[in-house]
N, C-alpha and C. Protein backbone atom coordinates (compact mmCIF):
# COMPACT_ATOMS: atom_id res chain seq x y z
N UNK A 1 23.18 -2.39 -33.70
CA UNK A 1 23.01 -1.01 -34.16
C UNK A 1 22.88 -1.01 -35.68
N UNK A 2 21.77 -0.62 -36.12
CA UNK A 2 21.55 -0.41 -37.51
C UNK A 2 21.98 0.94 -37.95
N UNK A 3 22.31 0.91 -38.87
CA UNK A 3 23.03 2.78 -39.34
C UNK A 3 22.04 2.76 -40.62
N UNK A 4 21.51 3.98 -40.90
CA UNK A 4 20.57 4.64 -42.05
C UNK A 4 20.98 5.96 -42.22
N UNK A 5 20.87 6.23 -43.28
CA UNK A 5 21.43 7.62 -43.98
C UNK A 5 20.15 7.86 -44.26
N UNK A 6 19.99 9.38 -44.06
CA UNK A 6 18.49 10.24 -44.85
C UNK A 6 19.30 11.58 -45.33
N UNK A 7 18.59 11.29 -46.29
CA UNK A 7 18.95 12.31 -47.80
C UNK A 7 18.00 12.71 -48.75
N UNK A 8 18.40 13.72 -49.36
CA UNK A 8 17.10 14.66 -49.85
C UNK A 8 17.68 15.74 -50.18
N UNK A 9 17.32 16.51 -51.28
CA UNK A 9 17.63 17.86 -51.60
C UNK A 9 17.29 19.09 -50.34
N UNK A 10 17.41 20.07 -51.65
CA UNK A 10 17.23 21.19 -50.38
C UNK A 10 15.76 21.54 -50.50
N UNK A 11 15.24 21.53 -48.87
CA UNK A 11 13.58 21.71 -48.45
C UNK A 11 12.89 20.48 -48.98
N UNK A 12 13.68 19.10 -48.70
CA UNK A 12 12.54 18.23 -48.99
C UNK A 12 12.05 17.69 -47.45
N UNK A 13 12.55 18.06 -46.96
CA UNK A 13 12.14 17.30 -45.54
C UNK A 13 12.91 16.97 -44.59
N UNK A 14 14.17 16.54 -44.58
CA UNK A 14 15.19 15.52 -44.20
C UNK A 14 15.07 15.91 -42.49
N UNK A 15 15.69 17.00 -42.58
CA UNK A 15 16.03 17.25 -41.07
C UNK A 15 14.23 17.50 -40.18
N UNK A 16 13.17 17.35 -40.80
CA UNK A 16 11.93 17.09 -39.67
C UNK A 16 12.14 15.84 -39.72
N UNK A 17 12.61 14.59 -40.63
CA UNK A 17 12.57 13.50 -40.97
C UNK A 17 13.44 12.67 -39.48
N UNK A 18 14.31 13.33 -39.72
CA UNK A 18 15.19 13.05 -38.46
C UNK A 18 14.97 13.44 -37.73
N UNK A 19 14.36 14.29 -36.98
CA UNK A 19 13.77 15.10 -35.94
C UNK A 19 12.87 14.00 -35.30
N UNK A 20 11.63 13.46 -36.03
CA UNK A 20 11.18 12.42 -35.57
C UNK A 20 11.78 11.37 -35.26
N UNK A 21 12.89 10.71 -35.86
CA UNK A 21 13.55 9.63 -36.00
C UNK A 21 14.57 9.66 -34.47
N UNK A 22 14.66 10.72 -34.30
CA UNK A 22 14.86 11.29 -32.80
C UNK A 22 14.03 10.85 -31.81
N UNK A 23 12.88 11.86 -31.66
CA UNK A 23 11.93 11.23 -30.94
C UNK A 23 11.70 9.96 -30.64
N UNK A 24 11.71 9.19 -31.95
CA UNK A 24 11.54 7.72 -31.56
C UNK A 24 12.49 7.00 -30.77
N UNK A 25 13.67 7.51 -30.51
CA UNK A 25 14.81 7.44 -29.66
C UNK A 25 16.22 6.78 -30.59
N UNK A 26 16.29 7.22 -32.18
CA UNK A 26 17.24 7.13 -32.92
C UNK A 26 17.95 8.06 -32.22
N UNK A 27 19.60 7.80 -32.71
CA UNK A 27 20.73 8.58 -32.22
C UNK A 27 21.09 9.33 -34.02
N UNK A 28 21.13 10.86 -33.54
CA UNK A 28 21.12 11.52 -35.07
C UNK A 28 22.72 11.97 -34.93
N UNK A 29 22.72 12.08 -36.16
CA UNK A 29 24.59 12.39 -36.76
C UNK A 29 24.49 13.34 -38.15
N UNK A 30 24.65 14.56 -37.34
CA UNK A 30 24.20 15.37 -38.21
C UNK A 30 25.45 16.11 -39.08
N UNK A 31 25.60 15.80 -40.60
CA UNK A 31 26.78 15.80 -41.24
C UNK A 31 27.61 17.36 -41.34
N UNK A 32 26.03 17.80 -41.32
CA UNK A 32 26.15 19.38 -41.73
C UNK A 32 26.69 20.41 -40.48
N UNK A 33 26.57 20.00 -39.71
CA UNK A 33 26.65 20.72 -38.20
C UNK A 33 27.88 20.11 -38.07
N UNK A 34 28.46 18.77 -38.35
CA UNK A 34 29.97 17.98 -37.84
C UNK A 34 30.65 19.00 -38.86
N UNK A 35 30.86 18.72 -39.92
CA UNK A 35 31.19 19.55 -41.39
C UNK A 35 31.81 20.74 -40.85
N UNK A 36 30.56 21.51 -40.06
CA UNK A 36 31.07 23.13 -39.91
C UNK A 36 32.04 23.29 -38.37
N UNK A 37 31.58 21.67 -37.55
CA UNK A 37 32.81 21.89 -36.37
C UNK A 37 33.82 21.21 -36.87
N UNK A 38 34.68 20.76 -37.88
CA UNK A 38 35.34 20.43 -38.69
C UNK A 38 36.33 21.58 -39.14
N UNK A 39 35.54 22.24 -39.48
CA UNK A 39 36.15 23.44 -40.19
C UNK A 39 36.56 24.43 -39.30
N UNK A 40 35.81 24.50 -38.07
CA UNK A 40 36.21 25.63 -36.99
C UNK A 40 37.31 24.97 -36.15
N UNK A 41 37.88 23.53 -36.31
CA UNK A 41 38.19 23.16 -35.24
C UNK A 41 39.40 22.02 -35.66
N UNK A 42 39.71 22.25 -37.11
CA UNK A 42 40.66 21.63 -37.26
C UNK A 42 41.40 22.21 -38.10
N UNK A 43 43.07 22.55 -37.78
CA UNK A 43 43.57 23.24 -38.33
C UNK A 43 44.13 22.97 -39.70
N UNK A 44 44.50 21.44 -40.41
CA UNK A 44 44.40 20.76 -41.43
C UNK A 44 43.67 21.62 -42.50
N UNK A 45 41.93 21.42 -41.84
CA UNK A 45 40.87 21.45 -42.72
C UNK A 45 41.36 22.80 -43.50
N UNK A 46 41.24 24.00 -42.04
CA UNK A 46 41.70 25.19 -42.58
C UNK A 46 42.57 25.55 -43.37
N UNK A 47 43.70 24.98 -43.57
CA UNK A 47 44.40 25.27 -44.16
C UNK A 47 44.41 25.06 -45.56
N UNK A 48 44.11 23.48 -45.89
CA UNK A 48 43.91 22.95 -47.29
C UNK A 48 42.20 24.03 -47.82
N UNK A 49 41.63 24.08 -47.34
CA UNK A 49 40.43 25.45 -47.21
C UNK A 49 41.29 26.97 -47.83
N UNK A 50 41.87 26.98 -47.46
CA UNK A 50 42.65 28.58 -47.67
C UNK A 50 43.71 28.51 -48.86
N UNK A 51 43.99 27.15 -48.87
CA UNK A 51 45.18 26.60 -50.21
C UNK A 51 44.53 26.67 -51.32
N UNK A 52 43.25 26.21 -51.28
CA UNK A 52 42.52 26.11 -52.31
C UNK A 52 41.41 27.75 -52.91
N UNK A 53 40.80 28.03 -51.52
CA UNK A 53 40.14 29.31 -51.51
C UNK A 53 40.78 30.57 -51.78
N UNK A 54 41.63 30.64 -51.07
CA UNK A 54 42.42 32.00 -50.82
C UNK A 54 42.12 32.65 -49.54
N UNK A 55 43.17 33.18 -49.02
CA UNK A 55 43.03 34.09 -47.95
C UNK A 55 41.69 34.88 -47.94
N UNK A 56 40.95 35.19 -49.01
CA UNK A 56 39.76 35.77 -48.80
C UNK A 56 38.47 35.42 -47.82
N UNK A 57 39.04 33.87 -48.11
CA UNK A 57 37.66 33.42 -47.02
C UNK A 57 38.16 33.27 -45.27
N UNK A 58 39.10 34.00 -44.92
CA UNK A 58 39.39 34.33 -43.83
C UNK A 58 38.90 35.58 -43.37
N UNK A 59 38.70 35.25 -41.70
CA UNK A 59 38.02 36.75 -41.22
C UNK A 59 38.58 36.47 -39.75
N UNK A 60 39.24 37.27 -38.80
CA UNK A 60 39.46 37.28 -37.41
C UNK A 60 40.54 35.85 -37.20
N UNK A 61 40.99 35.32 -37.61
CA UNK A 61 41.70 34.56 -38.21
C UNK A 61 41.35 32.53 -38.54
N UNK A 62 40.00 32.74 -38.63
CA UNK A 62 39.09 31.63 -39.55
C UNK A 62 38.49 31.35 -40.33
N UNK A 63 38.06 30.38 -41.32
CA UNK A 63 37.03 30.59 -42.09
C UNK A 63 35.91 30.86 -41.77
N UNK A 64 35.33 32.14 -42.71
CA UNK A 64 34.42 32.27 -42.28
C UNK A 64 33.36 31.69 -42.99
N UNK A 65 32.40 31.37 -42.85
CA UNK A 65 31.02 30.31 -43.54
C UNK A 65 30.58 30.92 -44.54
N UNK A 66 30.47 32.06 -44.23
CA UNK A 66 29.33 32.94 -45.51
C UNK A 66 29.54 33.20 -46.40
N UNK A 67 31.58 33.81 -46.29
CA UNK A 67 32.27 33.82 -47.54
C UNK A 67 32.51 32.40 -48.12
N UNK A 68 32.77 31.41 -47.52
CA UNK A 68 33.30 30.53 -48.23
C UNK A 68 32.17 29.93 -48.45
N UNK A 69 30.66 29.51 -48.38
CA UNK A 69 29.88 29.35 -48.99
C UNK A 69 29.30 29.76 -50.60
N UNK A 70 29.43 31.26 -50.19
CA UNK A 70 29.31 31.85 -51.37
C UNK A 70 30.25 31.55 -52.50
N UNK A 71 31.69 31.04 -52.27
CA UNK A 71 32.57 30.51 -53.16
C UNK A 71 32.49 29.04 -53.44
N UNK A 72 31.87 28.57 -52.58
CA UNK A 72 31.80 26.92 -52.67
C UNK A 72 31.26 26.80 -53.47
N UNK A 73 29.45 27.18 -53.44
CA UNK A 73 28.55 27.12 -53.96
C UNK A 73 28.01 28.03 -55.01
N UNK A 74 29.15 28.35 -55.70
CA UNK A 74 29.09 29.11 -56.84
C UNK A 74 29.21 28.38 -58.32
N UNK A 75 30.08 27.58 -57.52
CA UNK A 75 30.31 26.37 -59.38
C UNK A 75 30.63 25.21 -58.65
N UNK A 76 30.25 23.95 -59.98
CA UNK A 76 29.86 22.40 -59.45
C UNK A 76 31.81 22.18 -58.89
N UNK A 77 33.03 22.90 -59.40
CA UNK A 77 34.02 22.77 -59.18
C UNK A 77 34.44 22.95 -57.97
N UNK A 78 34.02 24.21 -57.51
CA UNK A 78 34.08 24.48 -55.91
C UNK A 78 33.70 23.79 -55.18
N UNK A 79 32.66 23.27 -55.05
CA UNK A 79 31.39 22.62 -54.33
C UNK A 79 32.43 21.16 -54.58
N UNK A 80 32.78 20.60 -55.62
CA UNK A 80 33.44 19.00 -55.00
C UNK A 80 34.54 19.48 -54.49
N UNK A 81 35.66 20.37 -54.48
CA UNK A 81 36.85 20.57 -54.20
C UNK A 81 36.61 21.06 -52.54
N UNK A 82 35.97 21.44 -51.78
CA UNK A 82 35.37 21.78 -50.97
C UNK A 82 34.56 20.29 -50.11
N UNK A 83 33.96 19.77 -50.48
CA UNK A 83 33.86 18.30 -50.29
C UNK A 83 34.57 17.20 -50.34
N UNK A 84 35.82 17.68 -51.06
CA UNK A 84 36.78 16.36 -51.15
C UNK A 84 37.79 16.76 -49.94
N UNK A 85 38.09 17.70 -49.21
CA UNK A 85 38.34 18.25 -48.21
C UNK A 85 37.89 17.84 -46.76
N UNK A 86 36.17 18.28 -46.72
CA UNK A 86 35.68 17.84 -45.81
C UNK A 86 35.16 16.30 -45.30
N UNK A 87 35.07 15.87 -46.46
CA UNK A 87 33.85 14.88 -46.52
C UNK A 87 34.83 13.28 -45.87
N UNK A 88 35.73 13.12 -45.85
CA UNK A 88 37.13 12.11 -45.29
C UNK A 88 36.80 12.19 -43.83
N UNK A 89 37.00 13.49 -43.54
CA UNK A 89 37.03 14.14 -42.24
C UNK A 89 35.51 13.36 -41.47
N UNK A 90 34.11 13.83 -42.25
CA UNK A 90 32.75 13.68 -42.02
C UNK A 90 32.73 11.77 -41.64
N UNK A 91 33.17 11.62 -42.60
CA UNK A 91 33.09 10.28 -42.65
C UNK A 91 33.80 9.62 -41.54
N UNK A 92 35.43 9.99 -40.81
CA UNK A 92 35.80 9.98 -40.20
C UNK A 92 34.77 9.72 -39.04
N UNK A 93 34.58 10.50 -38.43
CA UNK A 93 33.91 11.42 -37.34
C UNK A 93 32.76 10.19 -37.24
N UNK A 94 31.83 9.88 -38.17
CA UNK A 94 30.72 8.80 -38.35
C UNK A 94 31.33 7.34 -37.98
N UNK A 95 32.54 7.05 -38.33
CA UNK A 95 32.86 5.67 -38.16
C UNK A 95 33.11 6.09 -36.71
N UNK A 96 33.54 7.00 -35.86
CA UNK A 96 33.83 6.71 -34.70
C UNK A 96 32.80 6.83 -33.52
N UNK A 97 31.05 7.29 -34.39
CA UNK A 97 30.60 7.33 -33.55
C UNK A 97 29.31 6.19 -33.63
N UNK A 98 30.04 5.43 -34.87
CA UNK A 98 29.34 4.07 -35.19
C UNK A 98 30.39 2.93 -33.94
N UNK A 99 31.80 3.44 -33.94
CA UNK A 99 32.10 2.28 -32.76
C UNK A 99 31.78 2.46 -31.64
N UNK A 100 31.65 3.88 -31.51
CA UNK A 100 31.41 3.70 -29.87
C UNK A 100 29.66 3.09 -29.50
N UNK A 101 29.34 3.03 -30.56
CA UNK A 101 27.55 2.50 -30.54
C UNK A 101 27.44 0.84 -30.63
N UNK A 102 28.37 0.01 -31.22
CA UNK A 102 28.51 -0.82 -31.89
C UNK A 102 27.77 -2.03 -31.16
N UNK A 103 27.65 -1.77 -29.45
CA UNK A 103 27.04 -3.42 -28.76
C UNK A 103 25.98 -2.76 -28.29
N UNK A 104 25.11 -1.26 -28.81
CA UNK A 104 23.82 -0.81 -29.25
C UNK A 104 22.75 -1.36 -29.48
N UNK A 105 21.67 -1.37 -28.98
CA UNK A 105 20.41 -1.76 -30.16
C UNK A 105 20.09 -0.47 -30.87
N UNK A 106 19.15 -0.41 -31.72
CA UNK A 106 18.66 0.53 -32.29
C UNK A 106 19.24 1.19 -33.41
N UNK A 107 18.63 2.45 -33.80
CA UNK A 107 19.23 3.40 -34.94
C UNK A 107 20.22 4.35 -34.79
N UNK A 108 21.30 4.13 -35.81
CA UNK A 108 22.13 4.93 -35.90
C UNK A 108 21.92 6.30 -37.29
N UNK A 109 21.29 7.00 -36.90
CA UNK A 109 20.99 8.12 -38.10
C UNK A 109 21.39 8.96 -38.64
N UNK A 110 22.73 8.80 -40.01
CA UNK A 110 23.10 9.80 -40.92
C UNK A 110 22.64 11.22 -41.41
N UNK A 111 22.57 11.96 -41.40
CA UNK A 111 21.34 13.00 -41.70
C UNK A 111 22.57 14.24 -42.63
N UNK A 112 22.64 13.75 -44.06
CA UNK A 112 23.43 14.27 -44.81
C UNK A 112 22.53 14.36 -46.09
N UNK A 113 23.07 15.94 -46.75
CA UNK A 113 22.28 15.94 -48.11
C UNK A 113 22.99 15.31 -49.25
N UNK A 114 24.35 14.90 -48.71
CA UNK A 114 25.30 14.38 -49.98
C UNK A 114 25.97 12.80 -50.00
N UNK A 115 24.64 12.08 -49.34
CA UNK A 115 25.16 10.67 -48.96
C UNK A 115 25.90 10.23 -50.05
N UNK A 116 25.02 9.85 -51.14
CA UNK A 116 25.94 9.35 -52.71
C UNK A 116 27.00 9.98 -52.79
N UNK A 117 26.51 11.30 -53.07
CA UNK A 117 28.20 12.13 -53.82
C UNK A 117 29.25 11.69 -52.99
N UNK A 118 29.27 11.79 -51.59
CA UNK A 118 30.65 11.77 -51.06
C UNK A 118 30.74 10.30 -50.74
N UNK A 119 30.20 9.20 -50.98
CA UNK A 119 29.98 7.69 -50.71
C UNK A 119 30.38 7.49 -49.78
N UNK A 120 29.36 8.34 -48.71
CA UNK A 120 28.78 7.56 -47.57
C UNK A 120 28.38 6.18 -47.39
N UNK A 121 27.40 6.09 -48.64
CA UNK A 121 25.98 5.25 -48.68
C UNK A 121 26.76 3.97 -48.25
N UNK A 122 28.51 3.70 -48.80
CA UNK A 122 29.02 2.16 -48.79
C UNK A 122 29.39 2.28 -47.39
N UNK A 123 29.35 3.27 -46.45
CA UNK A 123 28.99 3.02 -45.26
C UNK A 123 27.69 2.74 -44.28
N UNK A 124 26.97 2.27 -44.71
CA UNK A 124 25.59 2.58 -44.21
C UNK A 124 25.10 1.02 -44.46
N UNK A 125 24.33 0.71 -43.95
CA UNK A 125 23.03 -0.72 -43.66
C UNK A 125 21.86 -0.04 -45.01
N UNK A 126 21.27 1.21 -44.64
CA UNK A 126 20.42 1.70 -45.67
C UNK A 126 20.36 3.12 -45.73
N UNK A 127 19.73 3.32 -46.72
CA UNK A 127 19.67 4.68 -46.88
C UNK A 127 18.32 5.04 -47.30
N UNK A 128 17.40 6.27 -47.10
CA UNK A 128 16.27 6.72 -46.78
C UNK A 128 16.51 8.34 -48.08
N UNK A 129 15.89 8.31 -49.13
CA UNK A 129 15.50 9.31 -49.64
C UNK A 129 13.89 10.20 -49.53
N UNK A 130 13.86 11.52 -48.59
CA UNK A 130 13.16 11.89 -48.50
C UNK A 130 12.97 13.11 -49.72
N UNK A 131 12.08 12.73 -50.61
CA UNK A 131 11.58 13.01 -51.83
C UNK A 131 10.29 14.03 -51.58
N UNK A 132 10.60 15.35 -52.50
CA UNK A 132 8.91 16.25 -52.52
C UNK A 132 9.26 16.97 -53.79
N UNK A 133 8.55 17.72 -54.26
CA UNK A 133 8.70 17.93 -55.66
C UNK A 133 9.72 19.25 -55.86
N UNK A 134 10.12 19.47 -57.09
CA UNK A 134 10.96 20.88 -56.78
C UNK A 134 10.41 22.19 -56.94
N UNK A 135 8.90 22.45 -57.28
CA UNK A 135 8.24 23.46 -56.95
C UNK A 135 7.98 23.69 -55.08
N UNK A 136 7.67 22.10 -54.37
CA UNK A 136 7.72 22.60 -52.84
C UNK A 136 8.76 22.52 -52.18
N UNK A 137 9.48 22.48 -52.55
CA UNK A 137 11.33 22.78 -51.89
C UNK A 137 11.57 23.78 -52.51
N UNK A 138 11.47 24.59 -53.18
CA UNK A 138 11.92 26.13 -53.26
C UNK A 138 10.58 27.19 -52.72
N UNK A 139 9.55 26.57 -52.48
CA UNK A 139 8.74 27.23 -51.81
C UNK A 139 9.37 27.08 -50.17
N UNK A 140 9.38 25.86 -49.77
CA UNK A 140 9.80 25.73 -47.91
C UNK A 140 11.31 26.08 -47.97
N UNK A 141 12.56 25.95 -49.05
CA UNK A 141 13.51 26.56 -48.79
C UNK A 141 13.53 28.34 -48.51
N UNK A 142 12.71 28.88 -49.31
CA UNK A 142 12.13 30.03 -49.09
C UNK A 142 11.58 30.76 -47.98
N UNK A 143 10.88 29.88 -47.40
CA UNK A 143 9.89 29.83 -46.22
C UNK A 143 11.50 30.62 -44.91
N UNK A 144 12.07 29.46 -45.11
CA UNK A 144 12.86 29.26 -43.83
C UNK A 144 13.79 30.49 -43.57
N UNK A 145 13.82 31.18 -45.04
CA UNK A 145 14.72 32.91 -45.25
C UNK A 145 15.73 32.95 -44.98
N UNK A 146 16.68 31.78 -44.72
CA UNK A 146 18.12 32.29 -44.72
C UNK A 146 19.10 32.62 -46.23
N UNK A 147 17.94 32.05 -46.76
CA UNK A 147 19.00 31.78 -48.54
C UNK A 147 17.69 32.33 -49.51
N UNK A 148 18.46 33.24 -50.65
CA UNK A 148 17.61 34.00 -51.43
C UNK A 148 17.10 33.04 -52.13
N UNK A 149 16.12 33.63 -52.90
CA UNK A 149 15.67 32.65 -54.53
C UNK A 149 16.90 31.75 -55.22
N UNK A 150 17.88 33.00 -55.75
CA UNK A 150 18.93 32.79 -56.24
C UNK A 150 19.96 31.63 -55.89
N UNK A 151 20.08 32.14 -54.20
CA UNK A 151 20.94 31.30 -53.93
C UNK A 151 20.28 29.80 -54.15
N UNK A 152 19.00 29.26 -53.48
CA UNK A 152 18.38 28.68 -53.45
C UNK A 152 18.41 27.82 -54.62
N UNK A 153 17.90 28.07 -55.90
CA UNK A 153 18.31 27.69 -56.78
C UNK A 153 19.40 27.11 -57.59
N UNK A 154 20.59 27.98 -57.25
CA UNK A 154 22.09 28.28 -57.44
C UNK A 154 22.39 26.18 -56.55
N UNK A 155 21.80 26.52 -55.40
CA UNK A 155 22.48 25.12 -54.60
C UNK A 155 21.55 24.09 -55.18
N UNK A 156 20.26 24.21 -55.46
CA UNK A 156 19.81 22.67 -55.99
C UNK A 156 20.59 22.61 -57.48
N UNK A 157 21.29 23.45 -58.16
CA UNK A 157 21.36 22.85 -59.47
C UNK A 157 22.70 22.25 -59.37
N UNK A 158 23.44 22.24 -58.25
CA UNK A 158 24.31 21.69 -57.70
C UNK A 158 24.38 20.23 -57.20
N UNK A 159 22.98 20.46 -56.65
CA UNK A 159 22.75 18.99 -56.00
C UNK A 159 22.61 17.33 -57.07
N UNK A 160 22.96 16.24 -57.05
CA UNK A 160 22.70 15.16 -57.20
C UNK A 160 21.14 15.19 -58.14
N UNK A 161 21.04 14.86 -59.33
CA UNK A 161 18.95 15.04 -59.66
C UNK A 161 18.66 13.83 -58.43
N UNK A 162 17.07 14.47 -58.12
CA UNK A 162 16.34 13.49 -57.16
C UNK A 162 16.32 12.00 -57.74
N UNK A 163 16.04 12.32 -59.16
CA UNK A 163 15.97 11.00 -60.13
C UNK A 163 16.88 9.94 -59.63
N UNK A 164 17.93 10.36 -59.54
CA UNK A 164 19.20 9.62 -59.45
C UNK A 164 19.56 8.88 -58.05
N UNK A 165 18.62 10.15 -56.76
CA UNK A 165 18.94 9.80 -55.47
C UNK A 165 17.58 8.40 -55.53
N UNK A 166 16.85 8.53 -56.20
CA UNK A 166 15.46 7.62 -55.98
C UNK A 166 15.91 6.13 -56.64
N UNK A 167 17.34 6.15 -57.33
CA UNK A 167 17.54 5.03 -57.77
C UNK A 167 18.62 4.19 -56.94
N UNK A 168 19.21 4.81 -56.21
CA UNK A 168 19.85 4.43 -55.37
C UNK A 168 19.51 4.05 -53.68
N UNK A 169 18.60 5.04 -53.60
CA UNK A 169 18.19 4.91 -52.11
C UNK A 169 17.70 3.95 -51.81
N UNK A 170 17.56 3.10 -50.38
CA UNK A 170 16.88 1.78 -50.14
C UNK A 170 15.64 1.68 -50.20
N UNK A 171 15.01 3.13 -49.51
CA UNK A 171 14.09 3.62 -49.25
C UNK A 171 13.63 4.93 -50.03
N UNK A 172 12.29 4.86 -50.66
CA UNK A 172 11.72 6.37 -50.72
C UNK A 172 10.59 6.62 -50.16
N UNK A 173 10.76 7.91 -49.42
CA UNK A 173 9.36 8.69 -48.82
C UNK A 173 8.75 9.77 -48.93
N UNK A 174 8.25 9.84 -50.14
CA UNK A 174 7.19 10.67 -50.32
C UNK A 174 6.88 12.24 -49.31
N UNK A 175 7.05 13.07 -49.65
CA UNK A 175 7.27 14.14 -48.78
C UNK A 175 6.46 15.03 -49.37
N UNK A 176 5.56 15.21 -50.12
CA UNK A 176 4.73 16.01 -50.91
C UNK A 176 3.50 16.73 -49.95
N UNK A 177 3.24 16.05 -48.48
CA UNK A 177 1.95 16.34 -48.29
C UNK A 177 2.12 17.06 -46.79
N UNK A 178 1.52 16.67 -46.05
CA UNK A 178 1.50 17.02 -44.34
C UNK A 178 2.72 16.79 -43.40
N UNK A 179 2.90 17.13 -42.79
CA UNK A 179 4.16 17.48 -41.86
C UNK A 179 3.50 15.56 -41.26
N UNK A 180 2.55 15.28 -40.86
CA UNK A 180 1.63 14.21 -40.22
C UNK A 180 1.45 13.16 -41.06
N UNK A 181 1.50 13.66 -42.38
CA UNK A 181 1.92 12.39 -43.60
C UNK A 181 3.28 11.70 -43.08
N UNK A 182 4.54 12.86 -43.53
CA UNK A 182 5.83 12.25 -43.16
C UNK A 182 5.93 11.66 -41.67
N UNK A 183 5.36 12.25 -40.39
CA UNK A 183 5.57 11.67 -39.48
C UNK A 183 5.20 10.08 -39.58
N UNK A 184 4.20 10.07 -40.15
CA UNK A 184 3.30 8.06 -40.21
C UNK A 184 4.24 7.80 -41.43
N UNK A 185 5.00 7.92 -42.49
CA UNK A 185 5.53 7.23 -43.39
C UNK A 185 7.28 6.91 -42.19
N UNK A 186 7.55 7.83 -41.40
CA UNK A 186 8.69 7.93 -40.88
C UNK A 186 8.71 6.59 -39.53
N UNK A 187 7.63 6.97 -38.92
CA UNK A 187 7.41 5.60 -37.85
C UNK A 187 6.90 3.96 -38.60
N UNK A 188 6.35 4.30 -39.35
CA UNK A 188 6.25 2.88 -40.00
C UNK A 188 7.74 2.20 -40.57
N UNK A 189 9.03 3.17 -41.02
CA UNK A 189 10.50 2.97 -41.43
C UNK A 189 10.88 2.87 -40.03
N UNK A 190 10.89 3.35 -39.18
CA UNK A 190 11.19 3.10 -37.61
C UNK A 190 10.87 1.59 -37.34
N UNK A 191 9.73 1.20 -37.39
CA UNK A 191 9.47 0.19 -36.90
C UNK A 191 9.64 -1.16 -37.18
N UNK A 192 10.07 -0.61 -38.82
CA UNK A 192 10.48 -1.81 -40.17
C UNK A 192 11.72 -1.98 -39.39
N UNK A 193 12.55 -0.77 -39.73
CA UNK A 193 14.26 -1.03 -39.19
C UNK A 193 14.46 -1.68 -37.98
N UNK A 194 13.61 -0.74 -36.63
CA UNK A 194 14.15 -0.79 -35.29
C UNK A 194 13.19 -1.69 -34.65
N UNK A 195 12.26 -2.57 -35.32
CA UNK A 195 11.06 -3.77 -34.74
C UNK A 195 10.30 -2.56 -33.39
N UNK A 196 9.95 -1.60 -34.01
CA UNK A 196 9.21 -0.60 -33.35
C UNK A 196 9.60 -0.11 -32.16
């Protein structure tokens, strides 16, 4: 079982990236979706969440996402204190679903926007930066309408520079063009990793 992390800002691609990487019959581990059953589902999380947040980001008696987003992702302070919380947990959760894979063939697929920051990556075989410029990631973050301009903005200046993810990553893939570009740059990394 090979393990690969794909990473990328916001609207560069990642999650069609993995979507294919699916198809090809990779097993996906999706950080962002574990993250938020993390938070609904462990009472720890919640709590050190509410120690730090305040009772405000409670609603019906949980956190609720929208408020505590909006506080997370308001300053670079929130946003690690908020990650240094979850991200143990995330990581957690990944090593156990790297053992139960372990006499596996094939791909094991990370699909996190914060591989570096929370150092994932020294868990991982490789890592995959899916790269597009930051005029078309605030256009397709846009597209998708759950998050304003503002916010939109507000979270990439948060994020890691791409610069930085492109120096680290094992891999970069170009994400600038066709949905059919990334699919052929994505199966040709399939076939490198997983001998097709």
């Amino acid at each position: 079982m090979i393990t690969l992390g794909i990473t990328g800002g916001l609207g560069s691609g990642k999650s069609s990236a993995c979507q294919r990487l699916k198809e090809k019959g990779a097993v996906i581990f999706d950080a962002d979706n574990i993250a938020k059953e993390i938070l609904l589902t462990v009472p720890e999380v919640q709590e050190k969440i509410t120690e730090v947040f305040g009772e405000a980001i409670i609603k019906n008696g949980v956190v609720d996402n929208q408020k505590l987003a909006a506080i997370a992702f308001s300053n670079e302070e929130n946003q690690a204190a908020l990650n240094n919380i979850i991200h143990p947990f995330v990581i957690e959760e990944f090593e156990k679903k790297r053992e139960s894979m372990q006499n596996r063939e094939g791909l094991l697929v990370i699909d996190a926007p914060l591989i570096f920051e929370s150092g994932l990556d020294s868990h991982l075989d490789y890592t995959v930066l899916i790269y597009a410029t930051y005029k078309l990631r605030i256009a397709r973050a846009i597209r998708r309408g759950n998050l304003s301009r503002d916010q939109i903005l507000k979270r990439m200046d948060l994020q890691m520079p791409e610069e930085a993810k492109r120096e680290l990553a094992s891999f970069v893939i170009e994400n600038n063009g066709s949905i059919e570009h990334l699919y052929e740059e994505i199966d040709k990394l399939y076939n490198e990793l997983a001998g097709g």
